[in-house]
Protein backbone atom coordinates (compact mmCIF):
# COMPACT_ATOMS: atom_id res chain seq x y z
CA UNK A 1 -28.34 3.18 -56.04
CA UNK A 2 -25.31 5.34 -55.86
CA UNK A 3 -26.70 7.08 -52.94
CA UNK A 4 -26.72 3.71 -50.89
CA UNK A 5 -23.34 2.75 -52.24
CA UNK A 6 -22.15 5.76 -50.66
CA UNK A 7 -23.98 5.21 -47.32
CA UNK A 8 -22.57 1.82 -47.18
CA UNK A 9 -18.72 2.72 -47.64
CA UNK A 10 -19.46 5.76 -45.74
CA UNK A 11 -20.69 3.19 -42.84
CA UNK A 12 -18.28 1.01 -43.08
CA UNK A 13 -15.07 3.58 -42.94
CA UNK A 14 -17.33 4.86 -39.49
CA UNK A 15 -17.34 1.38 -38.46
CA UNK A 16 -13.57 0.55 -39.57
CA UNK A 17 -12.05 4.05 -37.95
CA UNK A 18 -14.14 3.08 -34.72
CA UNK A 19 -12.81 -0.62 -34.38
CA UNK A 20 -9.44 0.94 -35.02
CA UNK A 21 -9.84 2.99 -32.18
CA UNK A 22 -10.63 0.48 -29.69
CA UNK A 23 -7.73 -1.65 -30.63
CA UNK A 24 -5.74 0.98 -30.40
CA UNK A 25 -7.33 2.23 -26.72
CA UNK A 26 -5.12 0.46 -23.77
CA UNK A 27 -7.10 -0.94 -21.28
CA UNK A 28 -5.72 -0.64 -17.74
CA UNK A 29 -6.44 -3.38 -15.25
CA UNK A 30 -4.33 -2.03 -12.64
CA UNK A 31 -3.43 1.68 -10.42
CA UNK A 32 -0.70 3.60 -12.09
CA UNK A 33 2.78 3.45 -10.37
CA UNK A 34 3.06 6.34 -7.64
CA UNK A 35 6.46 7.30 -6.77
CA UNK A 36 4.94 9.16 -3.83
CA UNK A 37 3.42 6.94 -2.37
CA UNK A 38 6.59 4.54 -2.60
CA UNK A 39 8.55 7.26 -0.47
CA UNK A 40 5.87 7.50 1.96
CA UNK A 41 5.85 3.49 2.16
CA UNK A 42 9.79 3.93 2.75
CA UNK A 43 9.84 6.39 5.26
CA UNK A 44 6.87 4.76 7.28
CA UNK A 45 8.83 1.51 6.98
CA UNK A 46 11.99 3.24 8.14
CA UNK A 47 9.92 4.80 11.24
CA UNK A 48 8.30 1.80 12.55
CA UNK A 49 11.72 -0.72 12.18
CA UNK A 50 13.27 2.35 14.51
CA UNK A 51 10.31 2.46 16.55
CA UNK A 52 10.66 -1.41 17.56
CA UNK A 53 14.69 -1.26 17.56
CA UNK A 54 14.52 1.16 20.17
CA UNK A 55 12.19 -0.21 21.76
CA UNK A 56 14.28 -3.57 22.16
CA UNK A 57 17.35 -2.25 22.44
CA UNK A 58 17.22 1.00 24.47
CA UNK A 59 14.45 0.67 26.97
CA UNK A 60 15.05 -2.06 29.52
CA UNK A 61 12.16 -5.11 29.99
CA UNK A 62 12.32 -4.82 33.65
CA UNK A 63 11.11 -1.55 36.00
CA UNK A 64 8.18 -0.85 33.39
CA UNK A 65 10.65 0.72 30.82
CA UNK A 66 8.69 -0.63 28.35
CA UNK A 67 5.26 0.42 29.71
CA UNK A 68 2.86 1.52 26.64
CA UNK A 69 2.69 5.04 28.28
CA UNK A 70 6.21 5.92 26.89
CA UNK A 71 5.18 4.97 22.99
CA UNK A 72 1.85 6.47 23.17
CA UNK A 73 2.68 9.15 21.32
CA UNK A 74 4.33 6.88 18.63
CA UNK A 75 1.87 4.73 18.63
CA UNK A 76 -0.79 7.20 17.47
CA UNK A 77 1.67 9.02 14.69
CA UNK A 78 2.21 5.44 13.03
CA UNK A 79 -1.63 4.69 12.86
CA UNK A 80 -1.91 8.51 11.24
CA UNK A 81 0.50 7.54 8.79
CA UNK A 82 -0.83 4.30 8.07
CA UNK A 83 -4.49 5.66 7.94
CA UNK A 84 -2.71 8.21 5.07
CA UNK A 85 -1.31 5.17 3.16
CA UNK A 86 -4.91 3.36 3.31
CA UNK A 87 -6.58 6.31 2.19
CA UNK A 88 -4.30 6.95 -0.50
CA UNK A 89 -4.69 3.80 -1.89
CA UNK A 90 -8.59 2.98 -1.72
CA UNK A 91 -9.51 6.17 -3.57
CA UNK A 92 -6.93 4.81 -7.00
CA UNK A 93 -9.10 2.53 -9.33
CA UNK A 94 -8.04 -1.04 -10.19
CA UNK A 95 -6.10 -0.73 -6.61
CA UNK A 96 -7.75 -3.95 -4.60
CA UNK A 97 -4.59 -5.90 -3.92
CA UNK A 98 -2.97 -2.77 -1.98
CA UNK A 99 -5.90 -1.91 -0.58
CA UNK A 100 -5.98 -4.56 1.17
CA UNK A 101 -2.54 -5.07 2.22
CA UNK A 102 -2.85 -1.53 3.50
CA UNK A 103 -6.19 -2.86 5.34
CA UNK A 104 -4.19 -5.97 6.99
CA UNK A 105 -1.34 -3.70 8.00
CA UNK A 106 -3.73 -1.24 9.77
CA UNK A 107 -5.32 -4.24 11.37
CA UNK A 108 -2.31 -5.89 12.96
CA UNK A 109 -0.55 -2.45 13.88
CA UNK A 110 -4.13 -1.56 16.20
CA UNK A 111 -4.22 -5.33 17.64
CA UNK A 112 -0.70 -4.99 18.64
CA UNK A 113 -0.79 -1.65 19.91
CA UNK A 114 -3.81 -3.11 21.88
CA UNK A 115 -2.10 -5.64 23.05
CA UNK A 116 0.75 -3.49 24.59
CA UNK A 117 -1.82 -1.01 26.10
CA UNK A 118 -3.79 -3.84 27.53
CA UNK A 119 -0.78 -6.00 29.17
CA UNK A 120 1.74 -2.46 29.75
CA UNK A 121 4.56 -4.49 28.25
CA UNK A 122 6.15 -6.21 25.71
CA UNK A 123 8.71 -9.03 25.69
CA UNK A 124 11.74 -9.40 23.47
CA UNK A 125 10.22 -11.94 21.40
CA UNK A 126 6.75 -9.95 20.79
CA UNK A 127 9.05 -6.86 19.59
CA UNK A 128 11.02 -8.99 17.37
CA UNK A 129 7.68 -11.06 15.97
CA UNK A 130 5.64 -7.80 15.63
CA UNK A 131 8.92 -5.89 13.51
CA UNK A 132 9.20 -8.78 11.18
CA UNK A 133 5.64 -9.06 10.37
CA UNK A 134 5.79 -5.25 9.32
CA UNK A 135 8.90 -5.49 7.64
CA UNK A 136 7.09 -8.66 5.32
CA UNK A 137 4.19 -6.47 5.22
CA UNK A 138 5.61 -3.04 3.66
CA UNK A 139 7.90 -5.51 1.42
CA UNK A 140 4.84 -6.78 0.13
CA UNK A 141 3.26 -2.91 0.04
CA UNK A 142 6.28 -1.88 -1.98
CA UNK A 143 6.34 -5.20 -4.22
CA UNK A 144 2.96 -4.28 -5.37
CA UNK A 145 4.01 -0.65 -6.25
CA UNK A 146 6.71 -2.26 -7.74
CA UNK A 147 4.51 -4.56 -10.01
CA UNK A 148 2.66 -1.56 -11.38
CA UNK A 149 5.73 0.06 -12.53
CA UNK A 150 6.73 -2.97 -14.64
CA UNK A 151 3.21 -3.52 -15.90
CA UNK A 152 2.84 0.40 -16.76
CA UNK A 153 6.20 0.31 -18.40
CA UNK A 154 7.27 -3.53 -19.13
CA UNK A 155 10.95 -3.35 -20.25
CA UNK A 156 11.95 -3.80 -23.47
């Protein structure tokens, strides 16, 4: 009898420490907040607003200035960088909702670039349409990372 008295409270300070345990666990439904990758979000940002500036407001429309020849080169660097950003952000856990804004960014930046190889030019208002859709896509790239700061450390 005092043998299975003992099993029992033994059993049921197993089965208290272990519920303690999981309440005290913190279950994590999204990626951590990367300051890295908020830089590199920044700077590609930066690079491609630039790219398009110049484009509109140093080469001219007429006498092919603004044949897709010249931002070949470009062109190819920004899908490298936004290939790293992709990357970067399918192989973090709980990381869907970037993942896929990375996804639509990639998307858009090769049908445009398409679109500039296939008709060797682009007009004032494609330049200005295609830099405001990037600059409301990397806000919303850098809104997310912003979320997971707050929700990895909510203020006080």
């Amino acid at each position: 009898m005092l043998l299975q008295s003992r099993l029992k409270i033994q059993s049921l300070l197993i089965l208290l420490a272990l519920s303690l345990s999981f309440i005290s666990c913190k279950v994590q439904l999204i990626a951590p907040y990367d300051d890295g990758m908020v830089q590199q979000i920044e700077t590609t940002a930066k690079e491609i607003d630039r790219f398009y500036l110049i484009m509109l407001e140093v080469t001219p429309e007429e006498e092919n200035g603004r044949a897709y020849a010249t931002f070949q080169e470009q062109y190819i660097n920004f899908e490298v960088e936004l290939n790293s950003l992709l990357t970067k952000n399918k192989v973090k856990p709980v990381n869907e909702h970037s993942t896929r804004i990375c996804e639509i960014t990639l998307q858009l930046w090769r049908k445009y670039k398409a679109e500039h190889k296939e008709q060797d030019y682009l007009s004032d208002g494609e330049i200005k349409l295609n830099r405001k859709t990037f600059d409301d896509l990397f806000f919303a790239m850098l809104s997310a990372e912003k979320g997971k700061q707050i929700a990895n450390n909510p203020p006080e």
